[in-house]
Protein backbone atom coordinates (compact mmCIF):
# COMPACT_ATOMS: atom_id res chain seq x y z
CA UNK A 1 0.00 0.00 0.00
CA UNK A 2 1.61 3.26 -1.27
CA UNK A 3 1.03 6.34 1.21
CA UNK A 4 1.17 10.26 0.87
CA UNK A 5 2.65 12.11 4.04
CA UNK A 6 3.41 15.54 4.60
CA UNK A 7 5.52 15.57 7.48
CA UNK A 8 5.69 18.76 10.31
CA UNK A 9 9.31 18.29 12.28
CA UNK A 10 9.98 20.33 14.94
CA UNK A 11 5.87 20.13 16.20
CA UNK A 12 5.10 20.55 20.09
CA UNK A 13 3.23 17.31 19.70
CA UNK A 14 3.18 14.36 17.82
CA UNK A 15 0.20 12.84 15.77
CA UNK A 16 -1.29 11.98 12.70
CA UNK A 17 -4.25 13.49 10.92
CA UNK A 18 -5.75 11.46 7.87
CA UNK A 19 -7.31 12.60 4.90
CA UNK A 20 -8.74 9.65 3.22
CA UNK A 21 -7.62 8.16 -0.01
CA UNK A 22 -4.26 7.21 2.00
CA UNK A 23 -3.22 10.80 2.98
CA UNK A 24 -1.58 11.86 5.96
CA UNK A 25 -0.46 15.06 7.82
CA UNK A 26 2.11 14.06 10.85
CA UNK A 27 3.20 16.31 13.52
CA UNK A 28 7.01 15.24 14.28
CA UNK A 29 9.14 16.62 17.86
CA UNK A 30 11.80 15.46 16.23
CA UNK A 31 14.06 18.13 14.01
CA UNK A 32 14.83 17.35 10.04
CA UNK A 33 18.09 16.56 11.21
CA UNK A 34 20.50 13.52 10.83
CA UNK A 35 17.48 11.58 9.68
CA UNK A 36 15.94 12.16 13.05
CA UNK A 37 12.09 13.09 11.48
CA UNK A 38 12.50 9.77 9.45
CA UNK A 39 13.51 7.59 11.79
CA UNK A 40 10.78 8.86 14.30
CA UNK A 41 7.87 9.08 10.90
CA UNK A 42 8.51 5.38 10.78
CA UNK A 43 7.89 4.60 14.30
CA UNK A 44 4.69 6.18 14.41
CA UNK A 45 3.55 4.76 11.39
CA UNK A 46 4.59 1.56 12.20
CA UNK A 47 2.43 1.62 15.65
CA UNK A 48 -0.90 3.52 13.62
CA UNK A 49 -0.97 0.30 10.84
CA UNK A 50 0.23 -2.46 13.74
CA UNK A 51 2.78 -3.06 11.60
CA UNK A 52 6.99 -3.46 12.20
CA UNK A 53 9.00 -0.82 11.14
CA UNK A 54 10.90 -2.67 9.05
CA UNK A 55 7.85 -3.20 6.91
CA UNK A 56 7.33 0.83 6.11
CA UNK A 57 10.36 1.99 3.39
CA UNK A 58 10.38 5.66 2.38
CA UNK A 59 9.94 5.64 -1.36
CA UNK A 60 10.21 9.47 -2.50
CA UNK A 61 11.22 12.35 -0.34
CA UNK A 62 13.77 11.58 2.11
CA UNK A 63 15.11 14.52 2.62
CA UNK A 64 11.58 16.71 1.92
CA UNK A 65 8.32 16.99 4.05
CA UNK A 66 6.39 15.61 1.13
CA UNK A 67 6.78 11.77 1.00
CA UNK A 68 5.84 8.64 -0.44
CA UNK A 69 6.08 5.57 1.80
CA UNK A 70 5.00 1.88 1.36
CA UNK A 71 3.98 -0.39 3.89
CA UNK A 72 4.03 -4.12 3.14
């Protein structure tokens, strides 16, 4: 399943707000640094589908807020 995220580092909170047809705006603590926001994107979206994080890949965007991501 392919998924559309906009990501917002640097939030005061963390959480996901969905859209329907498979998009997603997520509120990140962590910074855009050092792969930080990535590493913590996956996390929560691997605890919102109940799936491991191993399963989620980032397709497009790694180093923009606008992403692509599978999950398997």
């Amino acid at each position: 399943m392919k998924i559309y995220v906009k990501v917002k580092p640097n939030s005061s909170q963390q959480k996901i707000e969905s859209f329907g047809n498979n998009r997603y705006l997520i509120y990140l603590k962590s910074p855009a640094e050092n792969n930080l926001a990535n590493i913590e994107l996956i996390k929560m979206l691997s605890k919102y589908f109940g799936t491991p994080p191993d399963r989620i890949k980032i397709k497009y965007g790694l180093s923009s807020k606008e992403k692509i991501l599978e999950v398997i």
